[in-house]
C-alpha atoms as a PDB file:
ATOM      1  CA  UNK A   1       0.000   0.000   0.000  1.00  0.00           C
ATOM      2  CA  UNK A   2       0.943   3.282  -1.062  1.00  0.00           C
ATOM      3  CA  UNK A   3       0.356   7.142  -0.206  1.00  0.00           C
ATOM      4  CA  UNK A   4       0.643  10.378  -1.618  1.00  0.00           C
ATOM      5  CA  UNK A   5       0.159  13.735  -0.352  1.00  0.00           C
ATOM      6  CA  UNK A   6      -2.718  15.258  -2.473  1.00  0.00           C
ATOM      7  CA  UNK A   7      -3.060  18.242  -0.625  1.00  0.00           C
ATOM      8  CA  UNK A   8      -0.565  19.706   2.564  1.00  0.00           C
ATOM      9  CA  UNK A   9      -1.644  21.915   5.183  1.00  0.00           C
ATOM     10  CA  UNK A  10      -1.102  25.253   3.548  1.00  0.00           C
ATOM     11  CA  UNK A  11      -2.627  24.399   0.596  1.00  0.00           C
ATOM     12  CA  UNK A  12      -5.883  22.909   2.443  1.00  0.00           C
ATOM     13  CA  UNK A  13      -5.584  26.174   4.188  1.00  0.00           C
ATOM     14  CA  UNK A  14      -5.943  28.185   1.074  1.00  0.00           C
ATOM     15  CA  UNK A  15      -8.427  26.054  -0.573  1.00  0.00           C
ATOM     16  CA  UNK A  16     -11.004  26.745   2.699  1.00  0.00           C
ATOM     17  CA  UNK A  17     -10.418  30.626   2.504  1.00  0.00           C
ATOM     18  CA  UNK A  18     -11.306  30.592  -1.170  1.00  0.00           C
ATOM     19  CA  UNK A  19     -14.430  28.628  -0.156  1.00  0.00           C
ATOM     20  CA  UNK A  20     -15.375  30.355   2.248  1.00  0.00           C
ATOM     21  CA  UNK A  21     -14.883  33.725  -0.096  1.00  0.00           C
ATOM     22  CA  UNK A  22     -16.884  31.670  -2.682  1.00  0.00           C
ATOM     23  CA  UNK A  23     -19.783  31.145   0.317  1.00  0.00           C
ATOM     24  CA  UNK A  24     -19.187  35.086   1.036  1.00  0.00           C
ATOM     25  CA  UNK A  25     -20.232  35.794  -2.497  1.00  0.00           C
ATOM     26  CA  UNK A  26     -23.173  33.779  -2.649  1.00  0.00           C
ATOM     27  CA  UNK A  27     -24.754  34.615   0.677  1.00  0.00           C
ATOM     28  CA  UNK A  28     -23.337  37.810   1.773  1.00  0.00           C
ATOM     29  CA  UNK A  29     -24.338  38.143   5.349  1.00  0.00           C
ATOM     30  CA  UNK A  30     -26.135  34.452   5.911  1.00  0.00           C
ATOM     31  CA  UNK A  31     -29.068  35.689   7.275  1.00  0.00           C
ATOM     32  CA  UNK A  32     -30.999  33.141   5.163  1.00  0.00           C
ATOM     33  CA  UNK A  33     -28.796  30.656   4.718  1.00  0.00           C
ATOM     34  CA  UNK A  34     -27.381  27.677   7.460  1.00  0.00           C
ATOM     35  CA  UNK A  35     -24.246  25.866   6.630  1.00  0.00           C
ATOM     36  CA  UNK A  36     -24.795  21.373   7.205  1.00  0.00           C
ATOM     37  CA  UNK A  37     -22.231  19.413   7.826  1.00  0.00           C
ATOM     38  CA  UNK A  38     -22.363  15.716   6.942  1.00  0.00           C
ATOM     39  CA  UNK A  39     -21.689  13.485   9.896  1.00  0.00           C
ATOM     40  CA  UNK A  40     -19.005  12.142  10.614  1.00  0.00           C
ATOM     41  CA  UNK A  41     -16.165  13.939   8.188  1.00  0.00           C
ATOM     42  CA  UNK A  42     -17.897  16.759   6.529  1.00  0.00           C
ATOM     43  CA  UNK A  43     -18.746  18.318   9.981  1.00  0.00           C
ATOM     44  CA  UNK A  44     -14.950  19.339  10.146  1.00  0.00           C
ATOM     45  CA  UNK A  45     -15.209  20.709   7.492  1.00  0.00           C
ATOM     46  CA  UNK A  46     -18.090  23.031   8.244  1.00  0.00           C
ATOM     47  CA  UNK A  47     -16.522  23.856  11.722  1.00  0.00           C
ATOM     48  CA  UNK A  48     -13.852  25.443   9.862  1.00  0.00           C
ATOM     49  CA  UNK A  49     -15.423  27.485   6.916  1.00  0.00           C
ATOM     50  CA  UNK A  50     -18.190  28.654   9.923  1.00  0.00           C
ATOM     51  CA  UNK A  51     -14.827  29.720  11.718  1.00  0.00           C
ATOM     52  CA  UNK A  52     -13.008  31.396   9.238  1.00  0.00           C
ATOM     53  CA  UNK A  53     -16.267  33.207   8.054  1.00  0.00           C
ATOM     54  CA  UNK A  54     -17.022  34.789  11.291  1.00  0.00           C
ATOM     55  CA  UNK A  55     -13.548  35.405  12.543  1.00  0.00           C
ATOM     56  CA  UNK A  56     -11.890  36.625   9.391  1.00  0.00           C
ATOM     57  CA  UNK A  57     -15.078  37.936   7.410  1.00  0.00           C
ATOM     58  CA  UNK A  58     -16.661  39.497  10.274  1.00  0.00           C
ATOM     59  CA  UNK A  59     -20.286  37.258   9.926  1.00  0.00           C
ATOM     60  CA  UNK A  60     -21.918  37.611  12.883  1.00  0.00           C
ATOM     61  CA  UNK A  61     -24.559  34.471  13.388  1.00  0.00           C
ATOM     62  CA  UNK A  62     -24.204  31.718  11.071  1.00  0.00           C
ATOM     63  CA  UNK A  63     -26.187  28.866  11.866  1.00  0.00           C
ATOM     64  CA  UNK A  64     -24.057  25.413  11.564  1.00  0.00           C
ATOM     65  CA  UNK A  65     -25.851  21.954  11.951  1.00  0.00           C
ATOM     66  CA  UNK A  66     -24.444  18.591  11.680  1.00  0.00           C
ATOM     67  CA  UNK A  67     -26.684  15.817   9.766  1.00  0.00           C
ATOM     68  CA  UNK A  68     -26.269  11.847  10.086  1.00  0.00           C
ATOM     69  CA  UNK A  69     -27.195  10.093   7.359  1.00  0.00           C
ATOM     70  CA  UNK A  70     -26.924   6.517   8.147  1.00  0.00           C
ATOM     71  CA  UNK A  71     -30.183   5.388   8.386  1.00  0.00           C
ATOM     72  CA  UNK A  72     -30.961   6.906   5.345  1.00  0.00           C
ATOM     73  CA  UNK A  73     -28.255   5.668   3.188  1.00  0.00           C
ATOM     74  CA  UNK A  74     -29.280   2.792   0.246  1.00  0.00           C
ATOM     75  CA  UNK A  75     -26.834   0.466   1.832  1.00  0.00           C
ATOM     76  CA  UNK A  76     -27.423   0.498   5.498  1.00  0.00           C
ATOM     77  CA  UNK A  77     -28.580  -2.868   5.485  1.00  0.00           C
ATOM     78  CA  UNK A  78     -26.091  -4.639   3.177  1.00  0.00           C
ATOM     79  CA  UNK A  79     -22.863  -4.970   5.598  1.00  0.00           C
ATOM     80  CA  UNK A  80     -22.123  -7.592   8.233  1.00  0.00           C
ATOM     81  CA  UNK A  81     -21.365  -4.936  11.226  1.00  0.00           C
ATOM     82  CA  UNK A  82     -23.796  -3.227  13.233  1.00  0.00           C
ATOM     83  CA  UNK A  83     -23.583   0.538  12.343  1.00  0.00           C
ATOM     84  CA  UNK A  84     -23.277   3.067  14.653  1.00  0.00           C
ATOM     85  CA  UNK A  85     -25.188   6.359  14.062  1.00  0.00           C
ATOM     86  CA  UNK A  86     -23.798   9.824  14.523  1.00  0.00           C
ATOM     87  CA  UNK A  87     -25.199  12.668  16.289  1.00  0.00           C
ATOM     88  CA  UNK A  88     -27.778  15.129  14.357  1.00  0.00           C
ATOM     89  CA  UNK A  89     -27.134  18.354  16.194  1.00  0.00           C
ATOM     90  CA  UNK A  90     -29.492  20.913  13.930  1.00  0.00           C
ATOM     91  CA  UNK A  91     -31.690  22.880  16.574  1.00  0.00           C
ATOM     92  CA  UNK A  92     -33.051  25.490  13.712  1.00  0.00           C
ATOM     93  CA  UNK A  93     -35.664  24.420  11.040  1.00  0.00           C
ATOM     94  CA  UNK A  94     -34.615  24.677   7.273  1.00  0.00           C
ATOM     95  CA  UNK A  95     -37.896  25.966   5.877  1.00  0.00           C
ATOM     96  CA  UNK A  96     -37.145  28.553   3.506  1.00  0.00           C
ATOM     97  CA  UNK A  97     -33.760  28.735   4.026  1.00  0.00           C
ATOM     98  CA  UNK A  98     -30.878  28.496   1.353  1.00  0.00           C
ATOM     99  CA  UNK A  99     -28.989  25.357   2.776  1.00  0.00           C
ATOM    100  CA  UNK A 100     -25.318  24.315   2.088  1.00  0.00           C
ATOM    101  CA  UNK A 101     -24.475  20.674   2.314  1.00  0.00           C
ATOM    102  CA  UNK A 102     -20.753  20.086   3.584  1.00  0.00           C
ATOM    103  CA  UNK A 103     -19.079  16.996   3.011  1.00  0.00           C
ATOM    104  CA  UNK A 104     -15.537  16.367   2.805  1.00  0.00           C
ATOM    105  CA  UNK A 105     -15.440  13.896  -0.333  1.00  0.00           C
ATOM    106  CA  UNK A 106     -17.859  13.398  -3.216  1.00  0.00           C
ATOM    107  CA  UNK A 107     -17.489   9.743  -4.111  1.00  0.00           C
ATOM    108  CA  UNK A 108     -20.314   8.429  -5.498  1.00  0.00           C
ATOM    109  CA  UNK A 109     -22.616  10.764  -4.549  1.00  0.00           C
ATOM    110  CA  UNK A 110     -25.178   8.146  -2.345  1.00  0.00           C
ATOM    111  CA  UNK A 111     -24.199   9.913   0.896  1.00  0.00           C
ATOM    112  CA  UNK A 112     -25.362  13.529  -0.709  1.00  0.00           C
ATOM    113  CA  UNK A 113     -28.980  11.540  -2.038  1.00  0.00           C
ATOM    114  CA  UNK A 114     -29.051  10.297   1.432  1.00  0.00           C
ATOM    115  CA  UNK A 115     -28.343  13.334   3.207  1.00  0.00           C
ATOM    116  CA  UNK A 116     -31.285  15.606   0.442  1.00  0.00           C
ATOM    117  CA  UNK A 117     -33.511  12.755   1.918  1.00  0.00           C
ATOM    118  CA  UNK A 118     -32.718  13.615   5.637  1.00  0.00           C
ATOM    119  CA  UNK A 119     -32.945  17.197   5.313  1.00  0.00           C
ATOM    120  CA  UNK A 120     -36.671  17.029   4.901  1.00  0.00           C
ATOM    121  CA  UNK A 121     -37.091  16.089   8.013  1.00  0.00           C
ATOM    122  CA  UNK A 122     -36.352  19.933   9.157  1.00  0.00           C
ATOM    123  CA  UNK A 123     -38.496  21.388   6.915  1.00  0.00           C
ATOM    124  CA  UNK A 124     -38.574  22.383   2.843  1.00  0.00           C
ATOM    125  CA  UNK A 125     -35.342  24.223   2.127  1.00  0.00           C
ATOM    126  CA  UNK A 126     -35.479  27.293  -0.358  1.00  0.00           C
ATOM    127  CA  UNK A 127     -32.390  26.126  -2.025  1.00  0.00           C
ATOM    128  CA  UNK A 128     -29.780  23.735  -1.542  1.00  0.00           C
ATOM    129  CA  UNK A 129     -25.934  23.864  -2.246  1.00  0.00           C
ATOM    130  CA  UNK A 130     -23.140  21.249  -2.138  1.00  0.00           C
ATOM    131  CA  UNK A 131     -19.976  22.177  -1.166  1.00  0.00           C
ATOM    132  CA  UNK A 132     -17.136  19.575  -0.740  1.00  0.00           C
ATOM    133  CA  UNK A 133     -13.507  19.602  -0.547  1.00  0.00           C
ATOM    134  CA  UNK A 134     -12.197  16.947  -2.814  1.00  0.00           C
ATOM    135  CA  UNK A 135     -14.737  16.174  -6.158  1.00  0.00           C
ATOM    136  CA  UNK A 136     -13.592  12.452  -7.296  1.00  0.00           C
ATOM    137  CA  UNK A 137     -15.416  13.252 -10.860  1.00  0.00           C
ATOM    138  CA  UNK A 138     -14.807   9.918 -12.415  1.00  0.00           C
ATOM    139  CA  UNK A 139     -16.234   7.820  -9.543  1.00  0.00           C
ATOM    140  CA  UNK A 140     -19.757   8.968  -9.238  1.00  0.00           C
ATOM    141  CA  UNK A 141     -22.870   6.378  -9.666  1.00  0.00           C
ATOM    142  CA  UNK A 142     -25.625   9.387  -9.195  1.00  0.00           C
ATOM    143  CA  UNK A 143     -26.245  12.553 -11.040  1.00  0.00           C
ATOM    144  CA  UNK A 144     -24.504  14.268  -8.556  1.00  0.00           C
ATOM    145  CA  UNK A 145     -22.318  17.702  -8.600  1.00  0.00           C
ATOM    146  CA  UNK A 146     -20.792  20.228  -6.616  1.00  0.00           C
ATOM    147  CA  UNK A 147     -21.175  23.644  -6.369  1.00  0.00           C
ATOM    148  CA  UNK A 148     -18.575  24.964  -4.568  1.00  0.00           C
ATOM    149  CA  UNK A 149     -15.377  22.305  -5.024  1.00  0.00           C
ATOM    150  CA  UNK A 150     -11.563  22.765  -3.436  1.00  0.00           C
ATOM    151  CA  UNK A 151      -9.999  20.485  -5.801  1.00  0.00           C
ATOM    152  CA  UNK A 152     -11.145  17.809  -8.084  1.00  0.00           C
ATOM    153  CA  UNK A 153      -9.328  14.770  -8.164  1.00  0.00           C
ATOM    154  CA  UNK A 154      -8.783  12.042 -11.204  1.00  0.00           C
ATOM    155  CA  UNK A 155      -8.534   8.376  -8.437  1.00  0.00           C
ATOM    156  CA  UNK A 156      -9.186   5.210  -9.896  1.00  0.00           C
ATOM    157  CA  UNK A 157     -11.478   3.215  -8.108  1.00  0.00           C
ATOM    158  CA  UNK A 158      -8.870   1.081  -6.506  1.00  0.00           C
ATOM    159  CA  UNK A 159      -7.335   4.076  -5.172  1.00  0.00           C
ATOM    160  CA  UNK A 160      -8.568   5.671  -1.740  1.00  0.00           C
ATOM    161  CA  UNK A 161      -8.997   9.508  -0.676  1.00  0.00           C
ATOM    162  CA  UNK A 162      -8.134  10.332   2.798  1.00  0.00           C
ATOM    163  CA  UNK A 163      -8.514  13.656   4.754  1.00  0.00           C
ATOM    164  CA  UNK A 164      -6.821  14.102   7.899  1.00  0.00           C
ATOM    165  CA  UNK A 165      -8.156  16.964  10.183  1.00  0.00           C
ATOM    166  CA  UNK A 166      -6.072  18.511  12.908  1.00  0.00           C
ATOM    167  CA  UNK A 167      -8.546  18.250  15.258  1.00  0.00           C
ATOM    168  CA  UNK A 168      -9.236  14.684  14.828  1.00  0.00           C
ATOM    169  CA  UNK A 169      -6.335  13.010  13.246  1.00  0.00           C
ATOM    170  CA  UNK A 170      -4.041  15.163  14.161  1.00  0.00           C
ATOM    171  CA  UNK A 171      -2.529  16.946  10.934  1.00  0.00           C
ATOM    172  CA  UNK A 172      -4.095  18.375   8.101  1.00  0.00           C
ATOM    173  CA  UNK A 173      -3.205  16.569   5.052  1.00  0.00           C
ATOM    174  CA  UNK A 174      -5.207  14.685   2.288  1.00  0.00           C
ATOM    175  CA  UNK A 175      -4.082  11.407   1.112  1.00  0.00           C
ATOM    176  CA  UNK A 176      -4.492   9.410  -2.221  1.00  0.00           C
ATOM    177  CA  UNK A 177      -3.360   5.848  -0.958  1.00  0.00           C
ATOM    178  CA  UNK A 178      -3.027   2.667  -3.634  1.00  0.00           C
ATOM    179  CA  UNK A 179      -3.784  -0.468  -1.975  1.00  0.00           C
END
């Protein structure tokens, strides 16, 4: 098994302030709009575009949820392990609200038809966006896209894409590992 850095710490760094200008752009002072992460690895990722937009953008309230999707995925029921849900933390309804779907990886795109399903159970959203950090383009089995993307990446399907997060893993680095 192999690895190769895809993306180091400064450039991950970069790639979430240009998001989070991108975000800036779109929804200006996010009075209508709430930012949901996608437990368990997209909620990182929301932590840290909700901090960089109110500590280096000046947004005041931005209103940051964190979905779990397991139940709702198509292939809950096809492993041999028990699953173990995550934590839905969303204490705000979505009903007319623009919504932004965070997710670290875009794969195949069930977890993102999984997580549209979930959402209605907060209400009917205005709108809603996809933002993810890495887009694996050639690897998708749904009709699936991004709007807002920090790279897109070219893996084979043999090939894995792994993002470490400083506040889990310990560094912030993305992978591509060959097994």
């Amino acid at each position: 098994m192999s690895q190769k850095v895809l993306l180091s710490s400064k450039e991950i760094h970069i790639i979430l302030h240009r998001l989070a200008c991108q975000l800036l752009e779109n929804h200006l002072d996010f009075s209508n709009t709430v930012l949901i992460g996608l437990q368990p690895r997209g909620t990182f990722l929301a932590e840290r575009l909700a901090k960089i937009l109110k500590e280096e953008y000046g947004i005041k309230k931005i209103e940051l949820g964190f979905l779990d999707i397991t139940f709702y995925r198509d292939d809950f029921r096809r492993g041999n392990k028990p699953l173990e849900a995550n934590e839905t933390k969303m204490d705000f309804l979505v009903d007319d609200k623009k919504v932004v779907l965070i997710d670290d990886v875009l794969y195949t795109g069930r977890s993102i038809r999984a997580a549209l399903t979930a959402i209605q159970s907060f209400g009917r959203p205005l709108e809603i966006e996809l933002l993810t950090l890495i887009d694996r383009r050639f690897s998708r089995h749904l009709p699936i896209q991004p709007n807002y993307r920090g790279r897109q990446v070219d893996a084979i399907n043999e090939e894995k894409v792994k993002v470490m997060w400083k506040e889990n893993d310990g560094e912030d680095t993305i992978y591509l590992i060959n097994k």
